[in-house]
N, C-alpha and C. Protein backbone atom coordinates (compact mmCIF):
# COMPACT_ATOMS: atom_id res chain seq x y z
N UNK A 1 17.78 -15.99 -11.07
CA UNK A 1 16.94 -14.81 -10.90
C UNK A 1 17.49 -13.97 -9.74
N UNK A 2 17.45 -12.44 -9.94
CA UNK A 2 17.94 -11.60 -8.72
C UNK A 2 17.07 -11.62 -7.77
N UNK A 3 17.36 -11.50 -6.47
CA UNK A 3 16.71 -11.60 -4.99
C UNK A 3 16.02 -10.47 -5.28
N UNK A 4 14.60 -10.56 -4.73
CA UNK A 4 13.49 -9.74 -5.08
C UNK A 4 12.99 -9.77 -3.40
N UNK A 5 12.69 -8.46 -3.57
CA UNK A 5 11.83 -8.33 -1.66
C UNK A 5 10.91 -9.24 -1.62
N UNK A 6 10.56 -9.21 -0.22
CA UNK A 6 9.08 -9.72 0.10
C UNK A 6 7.85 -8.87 -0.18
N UNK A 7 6.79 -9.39 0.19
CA UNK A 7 6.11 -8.36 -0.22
C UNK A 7 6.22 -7.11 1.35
N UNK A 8 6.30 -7.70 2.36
CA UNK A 8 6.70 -7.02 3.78
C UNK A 8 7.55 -5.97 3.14
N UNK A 9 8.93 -6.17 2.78
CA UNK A 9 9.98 -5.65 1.99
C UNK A 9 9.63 -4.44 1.01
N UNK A 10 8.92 -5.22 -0.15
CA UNK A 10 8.34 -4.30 -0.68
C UNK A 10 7.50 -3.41 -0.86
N UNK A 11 6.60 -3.42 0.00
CA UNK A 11 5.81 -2.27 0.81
C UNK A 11 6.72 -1.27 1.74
N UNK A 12 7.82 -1.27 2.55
CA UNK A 12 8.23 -0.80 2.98
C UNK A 12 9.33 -0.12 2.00
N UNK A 13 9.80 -0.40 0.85
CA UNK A 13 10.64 0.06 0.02
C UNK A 13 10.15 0.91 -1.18
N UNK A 14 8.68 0.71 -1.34
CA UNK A 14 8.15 1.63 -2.30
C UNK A 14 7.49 2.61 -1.13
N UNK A 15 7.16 2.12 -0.73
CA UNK A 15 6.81 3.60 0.30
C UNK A 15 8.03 4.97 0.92
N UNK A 16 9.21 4.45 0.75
CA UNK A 16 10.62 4.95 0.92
C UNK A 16 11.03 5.61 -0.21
N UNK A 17 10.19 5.28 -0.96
CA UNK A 17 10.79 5.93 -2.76
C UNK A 17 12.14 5.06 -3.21
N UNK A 18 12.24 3.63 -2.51
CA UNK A 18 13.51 3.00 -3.22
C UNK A 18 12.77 1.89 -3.54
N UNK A 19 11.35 1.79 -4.51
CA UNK A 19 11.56 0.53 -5.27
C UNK A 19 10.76 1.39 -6.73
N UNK A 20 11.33 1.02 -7.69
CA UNK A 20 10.94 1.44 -8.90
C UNK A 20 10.07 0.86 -9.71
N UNK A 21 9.37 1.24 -10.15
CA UNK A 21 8.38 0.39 -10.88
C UNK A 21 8.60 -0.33 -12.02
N UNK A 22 9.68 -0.19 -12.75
CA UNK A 22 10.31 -1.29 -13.76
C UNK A 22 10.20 -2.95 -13.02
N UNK A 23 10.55 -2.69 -11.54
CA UNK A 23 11.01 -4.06 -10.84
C UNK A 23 9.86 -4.52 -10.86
N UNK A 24 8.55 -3.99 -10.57
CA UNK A 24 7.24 -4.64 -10.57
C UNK A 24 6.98 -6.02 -11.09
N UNK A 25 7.08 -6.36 -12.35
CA UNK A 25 6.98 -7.77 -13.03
C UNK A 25 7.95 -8.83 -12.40
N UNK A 26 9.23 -8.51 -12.51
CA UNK A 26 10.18 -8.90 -11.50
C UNK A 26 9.97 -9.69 -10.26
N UNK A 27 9.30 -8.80 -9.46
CA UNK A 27 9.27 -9.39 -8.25
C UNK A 27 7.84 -9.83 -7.80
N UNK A 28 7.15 -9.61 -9.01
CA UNK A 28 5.51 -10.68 -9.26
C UNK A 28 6.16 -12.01 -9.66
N UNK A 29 6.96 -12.02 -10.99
CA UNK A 29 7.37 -13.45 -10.96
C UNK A 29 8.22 -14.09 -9.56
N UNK A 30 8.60 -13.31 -8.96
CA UNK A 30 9.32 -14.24 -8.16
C UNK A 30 8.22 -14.82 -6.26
N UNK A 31 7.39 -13.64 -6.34
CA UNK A 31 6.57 -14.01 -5.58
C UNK A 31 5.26 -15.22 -6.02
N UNK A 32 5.73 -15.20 -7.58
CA UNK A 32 4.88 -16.41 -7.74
C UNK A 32 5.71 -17.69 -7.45
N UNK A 33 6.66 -17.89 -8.16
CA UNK A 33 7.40 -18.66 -8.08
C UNK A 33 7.71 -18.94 -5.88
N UNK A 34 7.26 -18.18 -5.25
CA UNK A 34 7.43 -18.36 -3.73
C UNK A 34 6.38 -19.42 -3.27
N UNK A 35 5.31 -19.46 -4.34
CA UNK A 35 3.80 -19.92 -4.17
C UNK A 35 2.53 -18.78 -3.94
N UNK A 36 2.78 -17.49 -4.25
CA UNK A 36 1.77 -16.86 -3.96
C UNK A 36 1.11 -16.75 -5.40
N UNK A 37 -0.47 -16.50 -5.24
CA UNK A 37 -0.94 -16.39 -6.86
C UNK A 37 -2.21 -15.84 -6.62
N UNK A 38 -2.28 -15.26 -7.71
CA UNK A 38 -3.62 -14.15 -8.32
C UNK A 38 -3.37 -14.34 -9.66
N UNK A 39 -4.46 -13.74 -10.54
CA UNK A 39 -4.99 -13.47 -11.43
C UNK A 39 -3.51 -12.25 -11.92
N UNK A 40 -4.16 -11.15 -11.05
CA UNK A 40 -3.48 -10.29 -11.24
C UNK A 40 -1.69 -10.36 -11.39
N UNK A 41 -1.02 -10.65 -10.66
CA UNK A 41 0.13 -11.09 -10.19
C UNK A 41 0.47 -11.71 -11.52
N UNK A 42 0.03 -12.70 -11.54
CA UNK A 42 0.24 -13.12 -12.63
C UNK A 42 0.09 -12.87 -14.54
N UNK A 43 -0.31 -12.36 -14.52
CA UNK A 43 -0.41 -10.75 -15.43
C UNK A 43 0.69 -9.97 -15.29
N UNK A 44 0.89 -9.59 -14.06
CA UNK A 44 2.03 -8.30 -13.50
C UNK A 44 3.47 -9.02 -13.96
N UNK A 45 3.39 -10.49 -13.76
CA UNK A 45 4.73 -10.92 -13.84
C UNK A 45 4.95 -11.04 -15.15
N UNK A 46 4.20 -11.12 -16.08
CA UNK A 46 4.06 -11.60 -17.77
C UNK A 46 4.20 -10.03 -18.24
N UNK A 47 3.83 -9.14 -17.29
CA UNK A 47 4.36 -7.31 -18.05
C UNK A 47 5.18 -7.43 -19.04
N UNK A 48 5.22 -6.66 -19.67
CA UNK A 48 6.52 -5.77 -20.24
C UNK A 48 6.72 -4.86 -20.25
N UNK A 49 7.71 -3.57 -20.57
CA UNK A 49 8.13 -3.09 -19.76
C UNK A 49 7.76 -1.34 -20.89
N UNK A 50 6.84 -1.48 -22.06
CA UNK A 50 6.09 -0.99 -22.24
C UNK A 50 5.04 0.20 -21.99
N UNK A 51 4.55 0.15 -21.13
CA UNK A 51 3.68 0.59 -20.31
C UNK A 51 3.74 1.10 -19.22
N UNK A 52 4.15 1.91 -18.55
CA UNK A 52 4.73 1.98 -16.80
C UNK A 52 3.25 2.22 -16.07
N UNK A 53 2.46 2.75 -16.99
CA UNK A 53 1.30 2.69 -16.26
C UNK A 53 0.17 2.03 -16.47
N UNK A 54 0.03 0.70 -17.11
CA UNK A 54 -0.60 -0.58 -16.81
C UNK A 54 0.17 -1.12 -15.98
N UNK A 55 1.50 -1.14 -15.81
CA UNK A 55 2.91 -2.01 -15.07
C UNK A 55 2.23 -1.47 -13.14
N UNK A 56 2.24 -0.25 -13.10
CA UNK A 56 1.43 0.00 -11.77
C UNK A 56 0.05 0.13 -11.34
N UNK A 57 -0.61 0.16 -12.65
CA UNK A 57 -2.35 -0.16 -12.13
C UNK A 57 -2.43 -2.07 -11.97
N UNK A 58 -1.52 -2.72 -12.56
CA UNK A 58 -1.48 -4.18 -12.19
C UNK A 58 -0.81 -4.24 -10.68
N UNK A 59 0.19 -3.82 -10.35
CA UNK A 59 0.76 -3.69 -9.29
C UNK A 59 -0.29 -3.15 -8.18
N UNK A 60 -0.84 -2.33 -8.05
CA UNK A 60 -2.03 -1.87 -7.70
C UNK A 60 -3.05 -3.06 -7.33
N UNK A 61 -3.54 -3.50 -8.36
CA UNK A 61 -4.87 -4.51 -8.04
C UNK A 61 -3.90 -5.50 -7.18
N UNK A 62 -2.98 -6.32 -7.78
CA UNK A 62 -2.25 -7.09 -7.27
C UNK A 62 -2.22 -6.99 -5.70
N UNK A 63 -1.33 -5.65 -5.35
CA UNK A 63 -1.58 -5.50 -3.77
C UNK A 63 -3.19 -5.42 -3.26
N UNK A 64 -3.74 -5.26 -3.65
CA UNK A 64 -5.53 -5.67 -3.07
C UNK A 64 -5.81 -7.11 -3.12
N UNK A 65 -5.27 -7.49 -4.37
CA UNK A 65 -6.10 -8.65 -4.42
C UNK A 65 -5.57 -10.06 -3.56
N UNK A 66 -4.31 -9.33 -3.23
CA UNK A 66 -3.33 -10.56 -2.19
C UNK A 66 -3.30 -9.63 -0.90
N UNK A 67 -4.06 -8.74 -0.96
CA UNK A 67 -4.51 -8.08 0.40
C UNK A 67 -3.13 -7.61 1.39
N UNK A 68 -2.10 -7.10 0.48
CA UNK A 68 -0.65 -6.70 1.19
C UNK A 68 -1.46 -5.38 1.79
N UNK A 69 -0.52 -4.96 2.81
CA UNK A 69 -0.99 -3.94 3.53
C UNK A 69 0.49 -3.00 3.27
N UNK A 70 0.29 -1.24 3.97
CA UNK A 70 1.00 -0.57 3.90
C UNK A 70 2.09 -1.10 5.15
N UNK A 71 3.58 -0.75 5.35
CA UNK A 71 4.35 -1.15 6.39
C UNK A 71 3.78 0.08 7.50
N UNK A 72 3.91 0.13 8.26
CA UNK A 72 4.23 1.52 9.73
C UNK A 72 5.28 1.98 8.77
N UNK A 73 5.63 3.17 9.66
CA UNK A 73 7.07 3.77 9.62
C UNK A 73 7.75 3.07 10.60
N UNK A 74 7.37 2.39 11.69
CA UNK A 74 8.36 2.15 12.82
C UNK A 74 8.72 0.55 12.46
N UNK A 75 8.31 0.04 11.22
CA UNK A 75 8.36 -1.12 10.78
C UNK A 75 9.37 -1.43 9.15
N UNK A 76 9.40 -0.29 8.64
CA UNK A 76 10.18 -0.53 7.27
C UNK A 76 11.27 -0.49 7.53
N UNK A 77 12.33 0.40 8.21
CA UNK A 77 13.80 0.50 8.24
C UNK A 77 14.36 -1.05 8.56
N UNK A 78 14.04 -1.84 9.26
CA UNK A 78 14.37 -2.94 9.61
C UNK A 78 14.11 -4.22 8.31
N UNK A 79 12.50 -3.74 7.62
CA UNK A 79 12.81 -4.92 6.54
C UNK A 79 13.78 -4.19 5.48
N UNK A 80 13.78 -3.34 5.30
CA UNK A 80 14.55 -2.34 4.11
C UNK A 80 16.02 -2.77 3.99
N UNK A 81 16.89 -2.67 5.64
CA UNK A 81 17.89 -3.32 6.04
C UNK A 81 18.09 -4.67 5.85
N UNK A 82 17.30 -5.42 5.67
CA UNK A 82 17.62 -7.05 5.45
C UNK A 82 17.76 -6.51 4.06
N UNK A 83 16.67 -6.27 3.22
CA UNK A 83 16.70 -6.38 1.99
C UNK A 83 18.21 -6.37 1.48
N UNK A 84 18.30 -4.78 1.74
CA UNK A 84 19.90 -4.68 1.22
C UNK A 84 20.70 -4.74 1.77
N UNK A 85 21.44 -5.64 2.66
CA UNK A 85 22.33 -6.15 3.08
C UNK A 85 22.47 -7.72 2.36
N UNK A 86 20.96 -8.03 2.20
CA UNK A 86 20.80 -9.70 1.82
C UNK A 86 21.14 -9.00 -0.04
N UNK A 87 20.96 -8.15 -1.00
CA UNK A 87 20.80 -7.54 -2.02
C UNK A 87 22.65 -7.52 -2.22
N UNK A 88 22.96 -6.93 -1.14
CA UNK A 88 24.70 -6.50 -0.95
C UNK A 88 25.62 -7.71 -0.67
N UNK A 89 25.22 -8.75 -0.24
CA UNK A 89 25.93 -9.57 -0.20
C UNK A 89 25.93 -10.86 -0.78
N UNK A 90 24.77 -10.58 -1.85
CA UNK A 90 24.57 -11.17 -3.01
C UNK A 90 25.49 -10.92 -4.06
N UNK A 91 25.67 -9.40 -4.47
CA UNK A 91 26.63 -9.13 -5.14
C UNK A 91 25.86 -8.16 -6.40
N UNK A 92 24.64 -7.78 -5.53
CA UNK A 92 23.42 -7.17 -6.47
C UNK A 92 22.98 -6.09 -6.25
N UNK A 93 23.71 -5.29 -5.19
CA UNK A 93 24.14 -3.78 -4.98
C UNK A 93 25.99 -3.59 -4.67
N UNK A 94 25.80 -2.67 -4.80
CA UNK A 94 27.54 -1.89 -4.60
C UNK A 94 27.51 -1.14 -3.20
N UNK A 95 28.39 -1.32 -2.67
CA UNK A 95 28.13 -0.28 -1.29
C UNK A 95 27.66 1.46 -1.39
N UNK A 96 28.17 1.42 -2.70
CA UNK A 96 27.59 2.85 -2.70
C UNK A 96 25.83 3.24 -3.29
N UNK A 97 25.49 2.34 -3.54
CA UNK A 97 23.77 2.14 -3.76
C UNK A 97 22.95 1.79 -2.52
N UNK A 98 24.08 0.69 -1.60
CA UNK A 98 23.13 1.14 -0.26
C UNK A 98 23.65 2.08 0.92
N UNK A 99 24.75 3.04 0.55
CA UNK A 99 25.22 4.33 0.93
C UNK A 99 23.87 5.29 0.56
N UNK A 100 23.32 5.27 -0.70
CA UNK A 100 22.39 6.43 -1.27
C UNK A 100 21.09 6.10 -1.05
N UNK A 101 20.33 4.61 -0.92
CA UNK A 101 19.72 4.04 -0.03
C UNK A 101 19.31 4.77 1.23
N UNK A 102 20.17 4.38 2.30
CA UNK A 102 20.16 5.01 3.23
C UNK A 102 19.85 6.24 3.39
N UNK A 103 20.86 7.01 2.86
CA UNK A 103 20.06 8.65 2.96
C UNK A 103 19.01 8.94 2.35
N UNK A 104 18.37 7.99 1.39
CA UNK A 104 17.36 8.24 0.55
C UNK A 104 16.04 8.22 1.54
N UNK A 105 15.96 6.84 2.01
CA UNK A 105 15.44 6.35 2.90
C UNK A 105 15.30 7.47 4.27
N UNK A 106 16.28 8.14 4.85
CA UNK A 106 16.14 9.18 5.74
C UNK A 106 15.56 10.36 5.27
N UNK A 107 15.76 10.79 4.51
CA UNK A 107 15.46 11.87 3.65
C UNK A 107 13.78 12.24 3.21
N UNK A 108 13.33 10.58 3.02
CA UNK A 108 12.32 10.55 2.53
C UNK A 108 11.09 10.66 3.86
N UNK A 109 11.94 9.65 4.64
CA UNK A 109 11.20 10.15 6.13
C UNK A 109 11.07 10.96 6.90
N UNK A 110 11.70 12.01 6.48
CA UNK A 110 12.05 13.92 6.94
C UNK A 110 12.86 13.07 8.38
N UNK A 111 13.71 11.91 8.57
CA UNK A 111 14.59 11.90 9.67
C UNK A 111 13.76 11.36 11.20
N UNK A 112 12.24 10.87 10.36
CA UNK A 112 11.56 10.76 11.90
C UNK A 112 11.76 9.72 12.33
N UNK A 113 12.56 8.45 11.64
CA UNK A 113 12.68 7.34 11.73
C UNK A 113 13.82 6.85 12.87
N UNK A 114 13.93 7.42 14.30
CA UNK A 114 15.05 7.52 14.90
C UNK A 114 15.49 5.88 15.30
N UNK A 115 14.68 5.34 15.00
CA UNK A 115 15.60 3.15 15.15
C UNK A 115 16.48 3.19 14.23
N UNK A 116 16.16 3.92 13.21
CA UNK A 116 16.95 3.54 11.84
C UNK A 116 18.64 4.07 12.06
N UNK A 117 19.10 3.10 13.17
CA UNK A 117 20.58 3.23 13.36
C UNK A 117 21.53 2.82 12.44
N UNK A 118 21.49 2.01 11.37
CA UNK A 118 22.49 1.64 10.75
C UNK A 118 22.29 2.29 9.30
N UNK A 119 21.23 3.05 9.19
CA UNK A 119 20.70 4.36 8.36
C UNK A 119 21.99 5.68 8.56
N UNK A 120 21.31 5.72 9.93
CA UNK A 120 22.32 7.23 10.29
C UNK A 120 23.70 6.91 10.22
N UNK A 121 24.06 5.51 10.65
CA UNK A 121 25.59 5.44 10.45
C UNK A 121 26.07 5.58 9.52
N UNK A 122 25.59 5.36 8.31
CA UNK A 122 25.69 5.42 6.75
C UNK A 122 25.47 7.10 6.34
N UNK A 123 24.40 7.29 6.56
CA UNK A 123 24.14 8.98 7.02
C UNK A 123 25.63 9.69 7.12
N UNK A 124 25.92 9.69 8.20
CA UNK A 124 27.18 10.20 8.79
C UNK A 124 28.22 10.17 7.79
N UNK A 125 28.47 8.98 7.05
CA UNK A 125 29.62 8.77 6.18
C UNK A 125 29.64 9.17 5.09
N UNK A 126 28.42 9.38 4.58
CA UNK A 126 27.68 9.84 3.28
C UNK A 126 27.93 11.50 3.57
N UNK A 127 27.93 11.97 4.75
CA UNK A 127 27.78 13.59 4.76
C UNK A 127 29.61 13.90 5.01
N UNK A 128 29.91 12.90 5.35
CA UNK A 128 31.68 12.88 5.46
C UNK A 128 31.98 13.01 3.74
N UNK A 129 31.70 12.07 3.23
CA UNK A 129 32.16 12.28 2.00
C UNK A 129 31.35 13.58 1.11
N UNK A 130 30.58 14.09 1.18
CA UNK A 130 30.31 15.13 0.71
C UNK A 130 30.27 16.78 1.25
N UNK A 131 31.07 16.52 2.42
CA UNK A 131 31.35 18.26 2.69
C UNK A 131 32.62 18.28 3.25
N UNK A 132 33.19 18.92 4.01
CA UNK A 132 34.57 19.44 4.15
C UNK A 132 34.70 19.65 5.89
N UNK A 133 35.43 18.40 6.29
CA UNK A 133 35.52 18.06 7.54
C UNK A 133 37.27 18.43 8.15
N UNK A 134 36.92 19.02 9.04
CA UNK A 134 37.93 19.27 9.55
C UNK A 134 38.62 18.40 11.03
N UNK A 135 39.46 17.53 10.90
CA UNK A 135 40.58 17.30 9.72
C UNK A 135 39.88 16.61 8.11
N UNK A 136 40.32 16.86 7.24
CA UNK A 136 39.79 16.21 6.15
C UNK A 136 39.83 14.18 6.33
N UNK A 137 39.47 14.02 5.95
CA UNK A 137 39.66 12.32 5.72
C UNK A 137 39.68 12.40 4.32
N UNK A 138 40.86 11.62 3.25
CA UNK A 138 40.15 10.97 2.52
C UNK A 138 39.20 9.98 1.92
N UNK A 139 38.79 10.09 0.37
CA UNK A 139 37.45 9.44 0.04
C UNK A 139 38.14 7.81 0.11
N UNK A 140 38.95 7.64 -0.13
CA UNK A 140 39.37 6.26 0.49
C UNK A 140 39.30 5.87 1.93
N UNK A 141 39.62 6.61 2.60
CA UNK A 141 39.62 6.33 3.93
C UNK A 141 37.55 6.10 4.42
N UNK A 142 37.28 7.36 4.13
CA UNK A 142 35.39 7.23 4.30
C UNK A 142 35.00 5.79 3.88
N UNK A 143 35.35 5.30 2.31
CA UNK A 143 34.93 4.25 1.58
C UNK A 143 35.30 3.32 2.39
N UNK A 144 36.76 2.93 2.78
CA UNK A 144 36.87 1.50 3.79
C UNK A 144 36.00 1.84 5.30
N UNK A 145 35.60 2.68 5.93
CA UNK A 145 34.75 2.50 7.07
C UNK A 145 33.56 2.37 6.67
N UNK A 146 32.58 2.48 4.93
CA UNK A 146 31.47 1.66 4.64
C UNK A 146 31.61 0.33 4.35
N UNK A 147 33.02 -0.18 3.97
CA UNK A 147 33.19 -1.54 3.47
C UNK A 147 33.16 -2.11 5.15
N UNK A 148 34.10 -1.29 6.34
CA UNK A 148 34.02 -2.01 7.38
C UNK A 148 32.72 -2.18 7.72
N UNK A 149 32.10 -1.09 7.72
CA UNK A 149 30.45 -1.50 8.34
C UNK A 149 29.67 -2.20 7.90
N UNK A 150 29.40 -2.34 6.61
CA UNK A 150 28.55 -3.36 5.50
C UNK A 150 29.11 -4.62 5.81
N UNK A 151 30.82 -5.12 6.33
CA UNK A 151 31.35 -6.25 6.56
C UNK A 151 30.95 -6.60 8.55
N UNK A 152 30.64 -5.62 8.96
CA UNK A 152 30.45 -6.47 10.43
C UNK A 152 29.15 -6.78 10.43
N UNK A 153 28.15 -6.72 9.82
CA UNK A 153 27.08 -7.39 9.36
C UNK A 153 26.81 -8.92 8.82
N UNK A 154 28.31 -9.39 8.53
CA UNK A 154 28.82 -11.07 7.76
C UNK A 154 28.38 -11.86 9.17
């Protein structure tokens, strides 16, 4: 089974606009399988994929009925970062999904998120590769300083 957030995780990643609601059943079965259980949850994990909106009114009760709470803002960048680094070195993102991640994640926070340092570093490289820097770098060259950075994280 693919590594599925926590629910910590996943509160902080749907609130970011990076968790999709297909994953919903997904990561009900795997939070059952952790030992957590409801009614609901368990329903959510038996979904199919049918419906997107029974798939989030279950998701919905689910977070009430296991009483998850919303993350802070000064609290998600940090679980968001485990996620996908632990996601990336699984072999279950590509560097360039948590390249778009990142800015997604900034983007979505209009930038107020100033801890989120290994955000902006990604930031930076992401705006390297899409505008016209003087001296130029090439897109190879940009790409190995995300492989270096995603690798001093090992």
């Amino acid at each position: 089974m693919k590594l599925q957030p926590t629910p910590a995780q996943a509160m902080a990643l749907l609130a970011s606009g990076l968790l999709a609601d297909e994953n919903f059943p997904d990561i009900a079965a795997q939070w059952l399988a952790d030992g957590m259980d409801s009614e609901n949850l368990r329903m959510l994990a038996g979904a199919d994929q049918e419906d997107p909106d029974d798939i989030r009114d279950l998701w919905t009760a689910t977070l009430e009925e296991l009483n998850i709470q919303a993350v802070p803002l000064e609290n998600r960048w940090p679980l968001i970062w485990a996620y996908e680094l632990a996601s990336w070195k699984a072999g279950e993102r590509t560097r360039g999904q948590v390249l778009r991640d990142a800015v997604t994640y900034l983007q979505k926070v209009e930038y107020a998120d100033r801890d989120a340092a290994e955000a902006y570093i990604l930031w930076n490289l992401w705006d390297e590769l899409t505008s016209t820097y003087i001296p130029p770098r090439t897109d190879a060259e940009i790409w190995a300083d995300v492989d270096r950075y995603l690798h001093s994280f090992d």
